[in-house]
N, C-alpha and C. Protein backbone atom coordinates (compact mmCIF):
# COMPACT_ATOMS: atom_id res chain seq x y z
N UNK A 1 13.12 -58.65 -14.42
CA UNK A 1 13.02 -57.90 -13.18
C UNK A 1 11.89 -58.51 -12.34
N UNK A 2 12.21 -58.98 -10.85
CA UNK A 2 11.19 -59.55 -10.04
C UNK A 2 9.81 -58.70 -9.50
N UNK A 3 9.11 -58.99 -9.25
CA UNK A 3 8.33 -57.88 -8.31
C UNK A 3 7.87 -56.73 -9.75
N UNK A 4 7.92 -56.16 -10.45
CA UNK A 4 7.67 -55.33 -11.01
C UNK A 4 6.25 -54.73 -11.40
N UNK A 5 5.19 -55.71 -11.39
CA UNK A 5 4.02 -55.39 -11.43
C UNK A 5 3.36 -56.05 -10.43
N UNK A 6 1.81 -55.66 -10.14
CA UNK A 6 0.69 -56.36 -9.36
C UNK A 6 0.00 -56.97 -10.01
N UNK A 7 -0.97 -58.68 -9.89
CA UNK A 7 -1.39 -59.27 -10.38
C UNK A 7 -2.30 -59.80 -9.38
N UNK A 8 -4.10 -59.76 -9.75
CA UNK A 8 -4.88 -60.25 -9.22
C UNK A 8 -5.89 -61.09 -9.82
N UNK A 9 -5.88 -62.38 -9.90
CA UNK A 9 -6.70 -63.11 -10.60
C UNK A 9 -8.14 -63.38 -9.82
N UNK A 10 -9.39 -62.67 -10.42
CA UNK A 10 -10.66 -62.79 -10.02
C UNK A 10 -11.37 -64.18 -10.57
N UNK A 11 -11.66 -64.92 -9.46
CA UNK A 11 -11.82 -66.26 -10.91
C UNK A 11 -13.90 -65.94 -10.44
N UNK A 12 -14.35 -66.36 -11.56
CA UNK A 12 -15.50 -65.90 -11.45
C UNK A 12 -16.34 -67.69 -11.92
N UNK A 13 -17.34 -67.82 -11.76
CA UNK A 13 -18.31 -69.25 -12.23
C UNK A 13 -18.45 -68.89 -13.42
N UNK A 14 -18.99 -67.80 -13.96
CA UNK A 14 -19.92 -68.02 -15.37
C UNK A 14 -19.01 -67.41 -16.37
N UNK A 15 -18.03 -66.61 -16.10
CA UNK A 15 -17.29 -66.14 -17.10
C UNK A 15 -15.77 -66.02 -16.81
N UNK A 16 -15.43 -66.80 -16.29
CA UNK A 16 -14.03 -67.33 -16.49
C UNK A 16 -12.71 -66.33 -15.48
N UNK A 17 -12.11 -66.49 -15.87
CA UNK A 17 -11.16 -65.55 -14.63
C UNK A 17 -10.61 -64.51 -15.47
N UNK A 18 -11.03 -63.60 -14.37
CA UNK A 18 -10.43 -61.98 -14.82
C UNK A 18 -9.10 -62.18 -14.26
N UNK A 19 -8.15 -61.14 -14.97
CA UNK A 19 -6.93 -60.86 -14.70
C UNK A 19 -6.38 -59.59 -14.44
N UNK A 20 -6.21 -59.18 -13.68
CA UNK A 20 -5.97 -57.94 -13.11
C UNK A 20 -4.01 -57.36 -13.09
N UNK A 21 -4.23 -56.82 -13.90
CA UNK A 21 -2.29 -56.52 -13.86
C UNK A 21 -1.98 -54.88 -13.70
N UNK A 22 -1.28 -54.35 -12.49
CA UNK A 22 -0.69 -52.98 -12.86
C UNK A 22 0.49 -52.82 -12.34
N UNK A 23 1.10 -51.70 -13.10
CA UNK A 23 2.47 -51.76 -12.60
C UNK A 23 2.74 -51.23 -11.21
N UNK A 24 3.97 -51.55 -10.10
CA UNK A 24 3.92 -51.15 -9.29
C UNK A 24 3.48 -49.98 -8.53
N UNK A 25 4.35 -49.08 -9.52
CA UNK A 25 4.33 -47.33 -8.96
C UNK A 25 2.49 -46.75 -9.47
N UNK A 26 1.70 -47.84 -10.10
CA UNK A 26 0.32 -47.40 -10.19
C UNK A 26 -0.49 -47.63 -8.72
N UNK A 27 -0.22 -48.81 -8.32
CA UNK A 27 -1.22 -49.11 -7.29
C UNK A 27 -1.51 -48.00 -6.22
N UNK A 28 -2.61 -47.83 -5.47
CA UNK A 28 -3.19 -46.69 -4.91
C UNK A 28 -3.10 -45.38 -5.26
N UNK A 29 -2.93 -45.35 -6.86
CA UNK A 29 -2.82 -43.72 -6.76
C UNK A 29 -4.49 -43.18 -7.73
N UNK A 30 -4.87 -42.37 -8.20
CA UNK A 30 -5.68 -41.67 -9.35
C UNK A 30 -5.05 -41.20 -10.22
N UNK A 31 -5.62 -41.51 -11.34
CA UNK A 31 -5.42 -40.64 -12.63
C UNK A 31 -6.30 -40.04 -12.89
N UNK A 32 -5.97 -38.49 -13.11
CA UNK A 32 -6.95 -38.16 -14.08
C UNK A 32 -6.50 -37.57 -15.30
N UNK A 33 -7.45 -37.68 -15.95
CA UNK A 33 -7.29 -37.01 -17.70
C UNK A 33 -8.74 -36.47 -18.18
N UNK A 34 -8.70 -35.28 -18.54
CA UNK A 34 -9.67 -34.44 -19.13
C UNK A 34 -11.06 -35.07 -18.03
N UNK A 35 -12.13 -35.49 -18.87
CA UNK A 35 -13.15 -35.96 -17.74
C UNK A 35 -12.96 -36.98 -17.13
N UNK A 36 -11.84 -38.08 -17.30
CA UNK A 36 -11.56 -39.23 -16.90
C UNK A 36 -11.04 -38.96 -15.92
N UNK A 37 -11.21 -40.12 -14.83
CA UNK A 37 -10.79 -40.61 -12.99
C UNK A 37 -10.82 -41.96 -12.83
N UNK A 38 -9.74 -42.53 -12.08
CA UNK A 38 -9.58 -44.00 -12.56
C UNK A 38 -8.74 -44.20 -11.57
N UNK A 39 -9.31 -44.71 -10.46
CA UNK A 39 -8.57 -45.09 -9.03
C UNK A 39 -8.28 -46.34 -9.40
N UNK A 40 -7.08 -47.03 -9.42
CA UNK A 40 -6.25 -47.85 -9.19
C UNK A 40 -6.13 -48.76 -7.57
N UNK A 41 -7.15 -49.54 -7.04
CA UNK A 41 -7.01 -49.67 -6.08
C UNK A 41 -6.05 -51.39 -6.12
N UNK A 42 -5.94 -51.84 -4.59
CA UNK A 42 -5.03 -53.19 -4.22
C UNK A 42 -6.69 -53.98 -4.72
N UNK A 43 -8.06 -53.77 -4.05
CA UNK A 43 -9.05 -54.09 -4.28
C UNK A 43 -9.02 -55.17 -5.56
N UNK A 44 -9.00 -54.03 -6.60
CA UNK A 44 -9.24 -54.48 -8.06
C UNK A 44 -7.60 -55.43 -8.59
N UNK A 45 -6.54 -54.63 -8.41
CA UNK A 45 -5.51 -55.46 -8.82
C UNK A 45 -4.66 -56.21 -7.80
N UNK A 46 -4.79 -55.81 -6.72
CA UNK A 46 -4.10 -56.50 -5.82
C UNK A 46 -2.92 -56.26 -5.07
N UNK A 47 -2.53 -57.21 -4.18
CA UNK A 47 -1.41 -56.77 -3.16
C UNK A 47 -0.15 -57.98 -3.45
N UNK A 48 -0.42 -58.40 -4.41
CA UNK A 48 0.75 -59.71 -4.58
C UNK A 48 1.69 -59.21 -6.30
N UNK A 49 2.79 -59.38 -5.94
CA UNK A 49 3.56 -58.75 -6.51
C UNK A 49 4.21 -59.96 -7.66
N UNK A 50 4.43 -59.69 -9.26
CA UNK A 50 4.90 -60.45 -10.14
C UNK A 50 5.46 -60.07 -10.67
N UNK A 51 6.04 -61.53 -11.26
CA UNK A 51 7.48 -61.27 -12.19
C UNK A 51 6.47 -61.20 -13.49
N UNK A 52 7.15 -60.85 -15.02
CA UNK A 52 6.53 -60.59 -16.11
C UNK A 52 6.55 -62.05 -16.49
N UNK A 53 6.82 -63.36 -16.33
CA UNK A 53 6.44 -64.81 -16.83
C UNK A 53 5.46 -65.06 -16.12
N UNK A 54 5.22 -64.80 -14.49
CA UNK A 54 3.89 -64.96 -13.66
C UNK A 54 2.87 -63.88 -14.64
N UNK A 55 2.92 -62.70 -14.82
CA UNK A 55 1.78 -62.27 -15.51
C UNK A 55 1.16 -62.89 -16.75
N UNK A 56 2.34 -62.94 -17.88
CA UNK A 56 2.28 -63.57 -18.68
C UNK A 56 1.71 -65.26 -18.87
N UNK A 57 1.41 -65.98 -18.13
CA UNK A 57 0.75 -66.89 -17.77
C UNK A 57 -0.30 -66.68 -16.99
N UNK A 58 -0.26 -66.50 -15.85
CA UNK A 58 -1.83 -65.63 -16.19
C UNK A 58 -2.41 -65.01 -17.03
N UNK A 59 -2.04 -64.51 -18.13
CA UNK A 59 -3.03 -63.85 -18.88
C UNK A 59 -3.58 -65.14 -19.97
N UNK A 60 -2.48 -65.93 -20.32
CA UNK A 60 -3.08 -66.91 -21.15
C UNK A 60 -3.86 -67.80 -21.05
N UNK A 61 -4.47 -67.28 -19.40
CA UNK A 61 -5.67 -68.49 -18.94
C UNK A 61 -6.50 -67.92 -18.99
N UNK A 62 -6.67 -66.38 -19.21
CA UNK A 62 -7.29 -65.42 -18.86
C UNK A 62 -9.44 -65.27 -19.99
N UNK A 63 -9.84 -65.38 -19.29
CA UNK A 63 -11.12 -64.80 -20.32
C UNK A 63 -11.22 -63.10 -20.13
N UNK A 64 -10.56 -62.79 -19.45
CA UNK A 64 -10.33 -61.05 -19.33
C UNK A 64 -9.96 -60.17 -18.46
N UNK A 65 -8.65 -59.51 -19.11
CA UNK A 65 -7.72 -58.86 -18.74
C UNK A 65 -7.68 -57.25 -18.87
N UNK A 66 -7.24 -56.79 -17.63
CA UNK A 66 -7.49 -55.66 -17.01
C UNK A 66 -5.71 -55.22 -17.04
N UNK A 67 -5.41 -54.37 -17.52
CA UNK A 67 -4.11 -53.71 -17.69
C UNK A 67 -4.11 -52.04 -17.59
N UNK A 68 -2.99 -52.15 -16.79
CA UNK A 68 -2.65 -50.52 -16.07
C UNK A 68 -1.10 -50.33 -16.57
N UNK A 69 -0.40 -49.65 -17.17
CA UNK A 69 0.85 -49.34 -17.19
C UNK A 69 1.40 -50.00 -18.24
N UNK A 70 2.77 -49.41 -18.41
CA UNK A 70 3.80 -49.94 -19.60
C UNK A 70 4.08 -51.13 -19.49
N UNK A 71 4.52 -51.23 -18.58
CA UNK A 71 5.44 -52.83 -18.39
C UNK A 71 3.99 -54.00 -18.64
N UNK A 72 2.98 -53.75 -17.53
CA UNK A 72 1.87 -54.65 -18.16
C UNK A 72 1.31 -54.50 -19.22
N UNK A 73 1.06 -53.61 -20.28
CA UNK A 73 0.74 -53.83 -21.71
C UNK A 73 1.61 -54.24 -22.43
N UNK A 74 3.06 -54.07 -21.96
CA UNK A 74 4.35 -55.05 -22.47
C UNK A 74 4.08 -56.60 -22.33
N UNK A 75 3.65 -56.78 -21.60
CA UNK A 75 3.89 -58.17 -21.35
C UNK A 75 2.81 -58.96 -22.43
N UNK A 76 1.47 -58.21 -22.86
CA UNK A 76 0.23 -58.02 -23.03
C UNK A 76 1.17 -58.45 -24.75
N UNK A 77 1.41 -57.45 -25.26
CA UNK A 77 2.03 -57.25 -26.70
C UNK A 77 3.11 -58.60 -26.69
N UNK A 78 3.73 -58.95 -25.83
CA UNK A 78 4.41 -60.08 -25.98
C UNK A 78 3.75 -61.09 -26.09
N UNK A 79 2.79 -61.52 -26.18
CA UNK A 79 1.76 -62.36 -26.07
C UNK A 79 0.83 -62.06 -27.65
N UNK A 80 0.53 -60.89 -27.83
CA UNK A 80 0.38 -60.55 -29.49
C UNK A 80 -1.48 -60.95 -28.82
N UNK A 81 -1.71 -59.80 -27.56
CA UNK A 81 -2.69 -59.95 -27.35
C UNK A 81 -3.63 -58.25 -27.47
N UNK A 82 -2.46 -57.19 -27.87
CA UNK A 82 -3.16 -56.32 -27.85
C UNK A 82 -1.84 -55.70 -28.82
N UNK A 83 -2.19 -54.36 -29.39
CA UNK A 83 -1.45 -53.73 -29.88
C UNK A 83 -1.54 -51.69 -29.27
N UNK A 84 -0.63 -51.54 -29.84
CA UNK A 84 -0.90 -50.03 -29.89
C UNK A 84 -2.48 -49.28 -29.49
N UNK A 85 -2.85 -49.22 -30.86
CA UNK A 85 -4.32 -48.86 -31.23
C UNK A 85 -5.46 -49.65 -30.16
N UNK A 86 -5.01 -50.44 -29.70
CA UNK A 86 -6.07 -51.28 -28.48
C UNK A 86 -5.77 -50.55 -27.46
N UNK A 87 -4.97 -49.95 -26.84
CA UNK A 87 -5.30 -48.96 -25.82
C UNK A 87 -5.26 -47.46 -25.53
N UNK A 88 -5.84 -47.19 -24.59
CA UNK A 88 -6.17 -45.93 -24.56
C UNK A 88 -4.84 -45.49 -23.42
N UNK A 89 -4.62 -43.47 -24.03
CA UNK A 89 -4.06 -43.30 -22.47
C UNK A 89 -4.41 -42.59 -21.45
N UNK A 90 -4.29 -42.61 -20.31
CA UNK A 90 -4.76 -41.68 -19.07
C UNK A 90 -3.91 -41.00 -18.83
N UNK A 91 -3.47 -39.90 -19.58
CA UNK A 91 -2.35 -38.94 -18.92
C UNK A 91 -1.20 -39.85 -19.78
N UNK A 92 0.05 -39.85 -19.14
CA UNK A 92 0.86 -40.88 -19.52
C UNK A 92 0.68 -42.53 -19.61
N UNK A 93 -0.19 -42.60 -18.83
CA UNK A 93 -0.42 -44.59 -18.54
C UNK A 93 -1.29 -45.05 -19.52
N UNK A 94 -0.78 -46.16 -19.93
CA UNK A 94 -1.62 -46.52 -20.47
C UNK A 94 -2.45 -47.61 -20.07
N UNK A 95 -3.97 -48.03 -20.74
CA UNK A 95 -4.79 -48.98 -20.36
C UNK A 95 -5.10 -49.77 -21.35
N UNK A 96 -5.45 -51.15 -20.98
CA UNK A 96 -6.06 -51.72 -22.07
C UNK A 96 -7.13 -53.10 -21.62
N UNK A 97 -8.29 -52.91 -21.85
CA UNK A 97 -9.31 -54.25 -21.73
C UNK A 97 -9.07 -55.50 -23.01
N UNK A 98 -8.67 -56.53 -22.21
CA UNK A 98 -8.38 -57.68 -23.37
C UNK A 98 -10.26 -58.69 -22.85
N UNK A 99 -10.61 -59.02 -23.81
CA UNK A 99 -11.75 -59.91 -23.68
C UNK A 99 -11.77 -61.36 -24.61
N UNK A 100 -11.98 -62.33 -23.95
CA UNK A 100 -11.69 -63.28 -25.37
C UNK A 100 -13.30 -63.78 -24.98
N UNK A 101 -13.59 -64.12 -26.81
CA UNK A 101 -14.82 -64.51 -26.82
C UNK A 101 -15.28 -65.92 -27.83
């Protein structure tokens, strides 16, 4: 499926490029859960739209990855870069920080 998530690659000097992935229907909204609030902005993930092989390559360049939603922790697990137990959920969505060190 084309278009299905947002992808923003932060490339940084000293620590490598962040990767920013959420699924469509996340961008500009809030979650909240119990004390948790977690604005989802274009800011942080962006306004450019990917297929799951564009994410998926980005992430494998990635020194750290920022994931919002099913389909992007799918892509995440296809890669055998996170599992279950590696993320947390916000309500229904789930999140997950990948860091390589």
């Amino acid at each position: 499926m084309n278009g299905t998530m947002f992808l923003k690659v932060h490339h940084t000097r000293t620590a490598g490029d962040i990767v920013a992935v959420c699924d469509r229907e996340l961008l500009n909204t809030t979650l909240e859960w119990k004390d948790l609030r977690m604005e989802i902005t274009e800011a942080f993930y962006g306004n450019q739209l990917a297929t799951g092989d564009e994410v998926r390559q980005a992430m494998r360049e990635a020194a750290c990855i920022n994931l919002m939603g099913k389909r992007a922790l799918s892509c995440a697990r296809e890669l055998e870069l996170v599992d279950e137990q590696g993320c947390i959920m916000i309500g229904d969505v789930p999140h997950a920080q990948i860091y390589s060190l």
